[in-house]
Protein backbone atom coordinates (compact mmCIF):
# COMPACT_ATOMS: atom_id res chain seq x y z
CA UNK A 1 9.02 -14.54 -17.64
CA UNK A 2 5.08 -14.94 -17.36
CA UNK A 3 4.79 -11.52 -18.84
CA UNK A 4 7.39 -12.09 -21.16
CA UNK A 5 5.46 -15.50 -22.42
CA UNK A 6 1.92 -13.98 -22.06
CA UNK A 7 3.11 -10.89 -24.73
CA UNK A 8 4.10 -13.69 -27.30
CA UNK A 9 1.26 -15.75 -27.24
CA UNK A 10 -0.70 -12.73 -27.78
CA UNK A 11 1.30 -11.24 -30.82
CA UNK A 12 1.39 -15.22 -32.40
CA UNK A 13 -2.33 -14.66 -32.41
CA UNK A 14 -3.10 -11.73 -34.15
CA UNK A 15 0.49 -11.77 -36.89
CA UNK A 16 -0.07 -15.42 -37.59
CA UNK A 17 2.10 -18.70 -37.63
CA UNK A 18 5.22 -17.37 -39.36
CA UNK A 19 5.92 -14.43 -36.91
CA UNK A 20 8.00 -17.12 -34.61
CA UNK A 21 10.05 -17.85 -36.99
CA UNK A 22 10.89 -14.36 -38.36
CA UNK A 23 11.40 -13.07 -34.67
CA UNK A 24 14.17 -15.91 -34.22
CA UNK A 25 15.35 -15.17 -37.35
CA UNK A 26 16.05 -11.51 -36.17
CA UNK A 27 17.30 -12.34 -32.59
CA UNK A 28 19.77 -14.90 -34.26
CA UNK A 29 20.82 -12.41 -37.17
CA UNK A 30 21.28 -9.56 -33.99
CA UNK A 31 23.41 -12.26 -31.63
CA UNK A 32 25.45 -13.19 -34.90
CA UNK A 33 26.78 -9.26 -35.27
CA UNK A 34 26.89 -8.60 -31.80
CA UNK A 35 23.64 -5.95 -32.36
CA UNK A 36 21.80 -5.34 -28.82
CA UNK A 37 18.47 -7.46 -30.05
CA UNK A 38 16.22 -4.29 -28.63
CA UNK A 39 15.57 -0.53 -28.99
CA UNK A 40 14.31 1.86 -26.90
CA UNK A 41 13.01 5.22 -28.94
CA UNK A 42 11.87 8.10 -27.01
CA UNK A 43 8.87 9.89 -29.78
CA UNK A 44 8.56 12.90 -28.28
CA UNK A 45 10.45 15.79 -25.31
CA UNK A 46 6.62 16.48 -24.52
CA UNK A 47 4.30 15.54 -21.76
CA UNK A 48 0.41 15.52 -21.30
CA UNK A 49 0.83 15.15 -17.79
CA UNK A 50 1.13 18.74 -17.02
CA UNK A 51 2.01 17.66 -13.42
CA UNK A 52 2.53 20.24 -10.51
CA UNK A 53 6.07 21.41 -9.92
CA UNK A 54 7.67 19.46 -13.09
CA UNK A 55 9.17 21.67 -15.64
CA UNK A 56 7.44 22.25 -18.79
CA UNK A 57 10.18 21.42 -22.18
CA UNK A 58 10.52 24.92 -24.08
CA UNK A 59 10.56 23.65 -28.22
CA UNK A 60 10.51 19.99 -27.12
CA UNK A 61 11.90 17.74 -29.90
CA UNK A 62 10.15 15.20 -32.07
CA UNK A 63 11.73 12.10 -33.38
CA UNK A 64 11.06 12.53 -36.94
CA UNK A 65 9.91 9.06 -38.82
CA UNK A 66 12.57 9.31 -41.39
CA UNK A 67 15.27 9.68 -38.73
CA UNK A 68 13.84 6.99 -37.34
CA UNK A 69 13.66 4.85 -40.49
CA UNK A 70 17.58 5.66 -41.25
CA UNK A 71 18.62 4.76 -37.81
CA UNK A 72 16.89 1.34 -38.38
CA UNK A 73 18.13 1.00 -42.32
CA UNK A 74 21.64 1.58 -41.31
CA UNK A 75 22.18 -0.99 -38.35
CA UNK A 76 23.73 -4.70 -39.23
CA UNK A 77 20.84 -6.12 -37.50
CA UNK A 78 17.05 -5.35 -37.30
CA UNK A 79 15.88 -5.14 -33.77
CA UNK A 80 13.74 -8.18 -31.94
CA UNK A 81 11.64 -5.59 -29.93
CA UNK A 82 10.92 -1.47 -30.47
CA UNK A 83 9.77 -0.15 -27.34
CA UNK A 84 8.43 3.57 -27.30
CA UNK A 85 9.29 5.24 -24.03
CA UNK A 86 9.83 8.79 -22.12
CA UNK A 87 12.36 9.70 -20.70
CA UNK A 88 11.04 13.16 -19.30
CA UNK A 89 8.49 12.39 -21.47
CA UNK A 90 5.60 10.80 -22.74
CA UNK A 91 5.26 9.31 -26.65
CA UNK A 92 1.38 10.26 -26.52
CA UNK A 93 3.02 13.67 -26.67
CA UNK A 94 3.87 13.10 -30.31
CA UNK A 95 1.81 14.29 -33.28
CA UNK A 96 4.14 12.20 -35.14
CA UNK A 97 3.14 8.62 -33.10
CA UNK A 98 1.42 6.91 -35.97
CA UNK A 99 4.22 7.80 -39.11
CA UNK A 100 6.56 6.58 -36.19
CA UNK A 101 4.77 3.22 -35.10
CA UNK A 102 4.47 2.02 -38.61
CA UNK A 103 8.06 3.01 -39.71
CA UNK A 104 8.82 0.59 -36.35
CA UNK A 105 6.80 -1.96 -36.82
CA UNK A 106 8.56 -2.72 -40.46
CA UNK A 107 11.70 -3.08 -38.64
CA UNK A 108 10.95 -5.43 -35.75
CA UNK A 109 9.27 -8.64 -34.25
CA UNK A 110 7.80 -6.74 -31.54
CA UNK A 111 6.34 -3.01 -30.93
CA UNK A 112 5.71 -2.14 -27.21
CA UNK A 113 4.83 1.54 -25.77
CA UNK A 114 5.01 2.91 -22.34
CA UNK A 115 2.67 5.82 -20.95
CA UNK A 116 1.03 7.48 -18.26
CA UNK A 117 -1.99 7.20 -19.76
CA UNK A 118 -2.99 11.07 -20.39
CA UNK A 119 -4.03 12.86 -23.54
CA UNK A 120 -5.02 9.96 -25.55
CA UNK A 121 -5.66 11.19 -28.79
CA UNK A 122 -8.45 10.21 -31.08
CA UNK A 123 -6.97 7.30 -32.89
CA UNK A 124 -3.93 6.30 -30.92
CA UNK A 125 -5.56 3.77 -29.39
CA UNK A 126 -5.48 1.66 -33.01
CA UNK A 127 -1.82 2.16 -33.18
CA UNK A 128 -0.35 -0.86 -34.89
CA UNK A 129 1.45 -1.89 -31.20
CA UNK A 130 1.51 -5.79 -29.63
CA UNK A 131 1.81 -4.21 -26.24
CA UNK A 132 0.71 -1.08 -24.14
CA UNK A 133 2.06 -0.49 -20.94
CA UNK A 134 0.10 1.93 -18.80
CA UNK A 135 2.28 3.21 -15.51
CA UNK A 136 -0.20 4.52 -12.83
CA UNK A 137 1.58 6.49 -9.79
CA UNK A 138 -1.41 5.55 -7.41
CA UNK A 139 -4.30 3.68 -7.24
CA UNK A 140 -6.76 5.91 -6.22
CA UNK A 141 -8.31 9.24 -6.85
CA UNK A 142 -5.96 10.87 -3.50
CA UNK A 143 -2.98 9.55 -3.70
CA UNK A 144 -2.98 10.37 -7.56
CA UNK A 145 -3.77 13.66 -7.06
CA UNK A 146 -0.84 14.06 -4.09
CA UNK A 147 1.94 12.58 -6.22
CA UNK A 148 0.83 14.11 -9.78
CA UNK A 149 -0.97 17.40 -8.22
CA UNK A 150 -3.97 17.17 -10.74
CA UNK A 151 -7.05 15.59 -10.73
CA UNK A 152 -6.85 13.15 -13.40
CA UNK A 153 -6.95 9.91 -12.00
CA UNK A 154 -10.12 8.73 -13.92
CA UNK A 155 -8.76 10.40 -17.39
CA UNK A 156 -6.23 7.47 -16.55
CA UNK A 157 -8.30 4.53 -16.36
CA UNK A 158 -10.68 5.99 -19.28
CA UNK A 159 -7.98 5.97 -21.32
CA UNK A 160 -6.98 2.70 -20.49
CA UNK A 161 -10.21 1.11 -21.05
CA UNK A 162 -9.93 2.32 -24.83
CA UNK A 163 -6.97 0.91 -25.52
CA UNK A 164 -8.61 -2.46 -24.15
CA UNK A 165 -11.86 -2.49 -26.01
CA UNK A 166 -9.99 -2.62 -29.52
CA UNK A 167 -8.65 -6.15 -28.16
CA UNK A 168 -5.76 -5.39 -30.42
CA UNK A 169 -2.95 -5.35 -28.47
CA UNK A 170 -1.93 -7.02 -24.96
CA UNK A 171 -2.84 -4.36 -21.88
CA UNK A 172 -0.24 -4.36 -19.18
CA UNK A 173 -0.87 -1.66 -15.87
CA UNK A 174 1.89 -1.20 -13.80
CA UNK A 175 1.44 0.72 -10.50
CA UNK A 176 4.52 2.83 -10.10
CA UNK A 177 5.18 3.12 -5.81
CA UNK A 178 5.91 6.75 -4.76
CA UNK A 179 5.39 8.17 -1.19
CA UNK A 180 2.09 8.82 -1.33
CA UNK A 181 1.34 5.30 -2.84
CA UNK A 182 3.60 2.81 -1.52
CA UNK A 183 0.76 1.63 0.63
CA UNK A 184 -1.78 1.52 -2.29
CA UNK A 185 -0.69 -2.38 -3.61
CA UNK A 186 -3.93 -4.24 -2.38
CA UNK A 187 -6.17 -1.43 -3.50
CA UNK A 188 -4.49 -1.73 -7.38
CA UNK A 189 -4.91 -5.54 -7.00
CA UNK A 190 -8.60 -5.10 -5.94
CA UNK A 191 -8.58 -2.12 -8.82
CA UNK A 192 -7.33 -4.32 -11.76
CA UNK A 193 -9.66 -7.43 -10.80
CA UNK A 194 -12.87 -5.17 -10.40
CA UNK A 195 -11.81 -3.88 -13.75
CA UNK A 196 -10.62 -6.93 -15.38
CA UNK A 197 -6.85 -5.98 -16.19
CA UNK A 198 -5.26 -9.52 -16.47
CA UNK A 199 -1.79 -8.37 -16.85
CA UNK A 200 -0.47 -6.10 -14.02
CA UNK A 201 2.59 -5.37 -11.92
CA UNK A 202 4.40 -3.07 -9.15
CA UNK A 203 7.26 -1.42 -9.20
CA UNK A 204 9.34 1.43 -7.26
CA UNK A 205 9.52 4.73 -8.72
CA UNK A 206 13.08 5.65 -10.01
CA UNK A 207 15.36 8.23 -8.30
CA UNK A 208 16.35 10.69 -10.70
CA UNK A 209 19.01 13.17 -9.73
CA UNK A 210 18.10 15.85 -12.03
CA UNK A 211 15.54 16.56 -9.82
CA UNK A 212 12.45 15.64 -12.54
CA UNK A 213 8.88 15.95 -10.34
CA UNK A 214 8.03 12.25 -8.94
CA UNK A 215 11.93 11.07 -9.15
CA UNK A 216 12.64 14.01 -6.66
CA UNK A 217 14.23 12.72 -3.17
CA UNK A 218 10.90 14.35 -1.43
CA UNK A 219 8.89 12.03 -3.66
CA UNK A 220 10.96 8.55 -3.07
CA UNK A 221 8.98 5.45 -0.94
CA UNK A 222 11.55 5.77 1.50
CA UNK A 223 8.88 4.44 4.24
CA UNK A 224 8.48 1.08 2.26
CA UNK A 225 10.73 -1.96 3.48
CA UNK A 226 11.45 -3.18 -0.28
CA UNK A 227 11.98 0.64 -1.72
CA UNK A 228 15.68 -0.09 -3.47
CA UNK A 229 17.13 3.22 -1.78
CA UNK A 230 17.82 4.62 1.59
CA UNK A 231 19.38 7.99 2.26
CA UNK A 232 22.93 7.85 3.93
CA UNK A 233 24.12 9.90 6.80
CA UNK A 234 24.76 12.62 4.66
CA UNK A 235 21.57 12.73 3.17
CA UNK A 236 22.25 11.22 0.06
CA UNK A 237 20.33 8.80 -1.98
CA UNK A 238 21.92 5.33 -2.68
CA UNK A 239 20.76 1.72 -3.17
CA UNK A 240 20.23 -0.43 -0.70
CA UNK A 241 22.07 -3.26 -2.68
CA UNK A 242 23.89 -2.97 -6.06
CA UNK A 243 22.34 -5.22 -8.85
CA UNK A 244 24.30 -7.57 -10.79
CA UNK A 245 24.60 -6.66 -14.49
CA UNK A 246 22.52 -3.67 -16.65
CA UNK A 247 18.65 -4.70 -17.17
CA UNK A 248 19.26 -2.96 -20.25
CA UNK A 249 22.38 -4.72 -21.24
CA UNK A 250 20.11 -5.55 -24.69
CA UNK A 251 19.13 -2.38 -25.64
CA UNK A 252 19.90 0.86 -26.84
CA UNK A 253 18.05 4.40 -26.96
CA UNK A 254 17.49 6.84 -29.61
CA UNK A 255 16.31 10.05 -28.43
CA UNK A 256 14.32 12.59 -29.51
CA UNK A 257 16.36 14.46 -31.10
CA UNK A 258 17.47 11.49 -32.56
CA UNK A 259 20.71 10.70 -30.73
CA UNK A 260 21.62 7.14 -30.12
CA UNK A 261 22.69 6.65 -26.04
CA UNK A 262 23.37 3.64 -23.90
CA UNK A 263 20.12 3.98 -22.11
CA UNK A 264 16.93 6.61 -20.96
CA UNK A 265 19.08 7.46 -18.25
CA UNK A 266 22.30 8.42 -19.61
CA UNK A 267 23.14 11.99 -20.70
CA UNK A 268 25.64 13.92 -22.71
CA UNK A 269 28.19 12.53 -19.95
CA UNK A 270 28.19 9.31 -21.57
CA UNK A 271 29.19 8.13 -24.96
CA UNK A 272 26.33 9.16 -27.56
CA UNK A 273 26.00 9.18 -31.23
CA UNK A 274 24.43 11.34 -33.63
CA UNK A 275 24.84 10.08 -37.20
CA UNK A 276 23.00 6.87 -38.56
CA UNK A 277 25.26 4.80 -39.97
CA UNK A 278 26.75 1.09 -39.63
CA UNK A 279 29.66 1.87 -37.97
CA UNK A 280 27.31 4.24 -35.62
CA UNK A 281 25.57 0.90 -34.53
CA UNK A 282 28.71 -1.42 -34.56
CA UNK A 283 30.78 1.56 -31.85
CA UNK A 284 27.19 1.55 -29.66
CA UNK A 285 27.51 -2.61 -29.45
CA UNK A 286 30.82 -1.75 -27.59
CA UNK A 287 28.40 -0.11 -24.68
CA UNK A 288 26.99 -3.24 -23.77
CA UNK A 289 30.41 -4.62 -21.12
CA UNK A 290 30.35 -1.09 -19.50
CA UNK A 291 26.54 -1.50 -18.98
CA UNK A 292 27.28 -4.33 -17.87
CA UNK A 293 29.96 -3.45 -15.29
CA UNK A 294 27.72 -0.66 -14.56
CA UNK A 295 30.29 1.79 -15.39
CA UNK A 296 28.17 4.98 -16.24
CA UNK A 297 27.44 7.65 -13.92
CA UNK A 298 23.35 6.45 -14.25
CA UNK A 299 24.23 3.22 -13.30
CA UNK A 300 24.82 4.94 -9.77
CA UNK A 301 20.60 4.80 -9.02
CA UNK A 302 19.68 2.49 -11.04
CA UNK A 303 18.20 -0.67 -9.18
């Protein structure tokens, strides 16, 4: 809630004393038509990380701006909040980030983008987004280079420190607990206060069963008393407890290629849409209860 308070404050400042108003306006307008209030759009099927051992994307896909624009023309119900995210992925990835970020930000209250932080182009860092959120895997130079198998720890924090000095957007690092960092908490705390990052936060890495690098079982804080998972007898990964409803219950995804899902995790195993179009956005709504009952295979690992 702090974060969530902190974030609005910060975009009141810099889009003036109407931008209240017109966000309520939206989030009314979205609960009205039963439209999930936020969206989730994944730029680009690329990476900068170039991490050891994760699988490079042959012809990777680009969301294309006008797709993008269509998909956000045609629902019922502008969205509240855009959020740029990967899903094997990072949206620095995309050459098409800026025509993207501005078709976005003329559709919503609130633009947001996730990274790791790498390949930072010249430029990006003026993006027209109210929020950046930077996920670190470690908070040093060793454990970084054991969980990502590169050296690029300080290419990390560099990049951060751009993105701060604009002082156009609210900075949020999140240190992301793997095996080789689950220890590595009061070293980011001591990191972020030596280097001024007011807004940070720690989280558990994800398990993903498709085997993707860092959400690998190998790679999994197993060791750390609060890590949601726990293999079973037979070796299998499960949670330790199963959450209550979907944290994504108000959002949808739009992928790459443009294809409208339930979530980042869900694949071609779950519903999915391909065509922009009203009654496109007014099926997806229907998602929401089986999110909700956590009816999807995804829902299986996620905390």
């Amino acid at each position: 809630m702090k974060r969530t308070i902190a974030t609005g404050l910060s975009i009141w400042k810099r889009r003036g004393f109407l931008w209240p108003f017109r966000l309520l306006k939206r989030a009314a307008v979205c609960r009205l038509r039963g439209i999930p209030r936020g969206l989730i759009a994944e730029p680009s099927q690329a990476c900068h990380g170039c991490c050891a051992g994760c699988p490079t994307a042959v012809n990777p896909a680009m969301l294309e701006p006008g797709l993008l624009h269509r998909w956000l023309s045609a629902s019922p119900a502008e969205p509240v909040t855009i959020h740029f995210n990967g899903k094997h992925s990072d949206p620095l990835a995309s050459p098409l980030l800026k025509d993207l970020a501005l078709a976005a930000r003329k559709h919503s209250s609130m633009l947001s983008i996730s990274t790791i932080g790498l390949g930072l182009a010249p430029g990006q860092e003026s993006l027209p987004f109210d929020r950046w959120i930077f996920s670190l895997p470690a908070s040093n130079e060793a454990s970084w280079n054991e969980v990502r198998g590169n050296s690029r720890f300080g290419e990390a924090l560099a990049n951060i420190e751009t993105v701060r000095q604009t002082g156009a957007a609210m900075v949020e690092v999140v240190l992301t607990l793997w095996r080789p960092s689950w220890r590595d908490g009061d070293e980011f705390r001591r990191l972020a206060a030596h280097r001024g990052w007011a807004h940070i936060h720690t989280a558990f890495g994800r398990y993903d069963p498709s085997g993707q690098h860092v959400g690998r079982v190998e790679n999994l804080a197993l060791e750390a008393p609060d890590c949601p998972y726990f293999l079973d007898a037979g070796g299998s990964v499960r949670l330790k407890r199963q959450s209550g409803g979907c944290p994504l219950a108000g959002c949808l995804f739009l992928d790459a290629k443009g294809i409208l899902r339930p979530c980042p995790f869900t694949g071609d195993e779950s519903p999915h849409i391909g065509e922009p179009s009203v009654d496109s956005w007014r099926t997806a709504r229907k998602w929401t209860e089986q999110k909700n009952g956590r009816g999807y295979p995804a829902c299986e690992w996620c905390p």
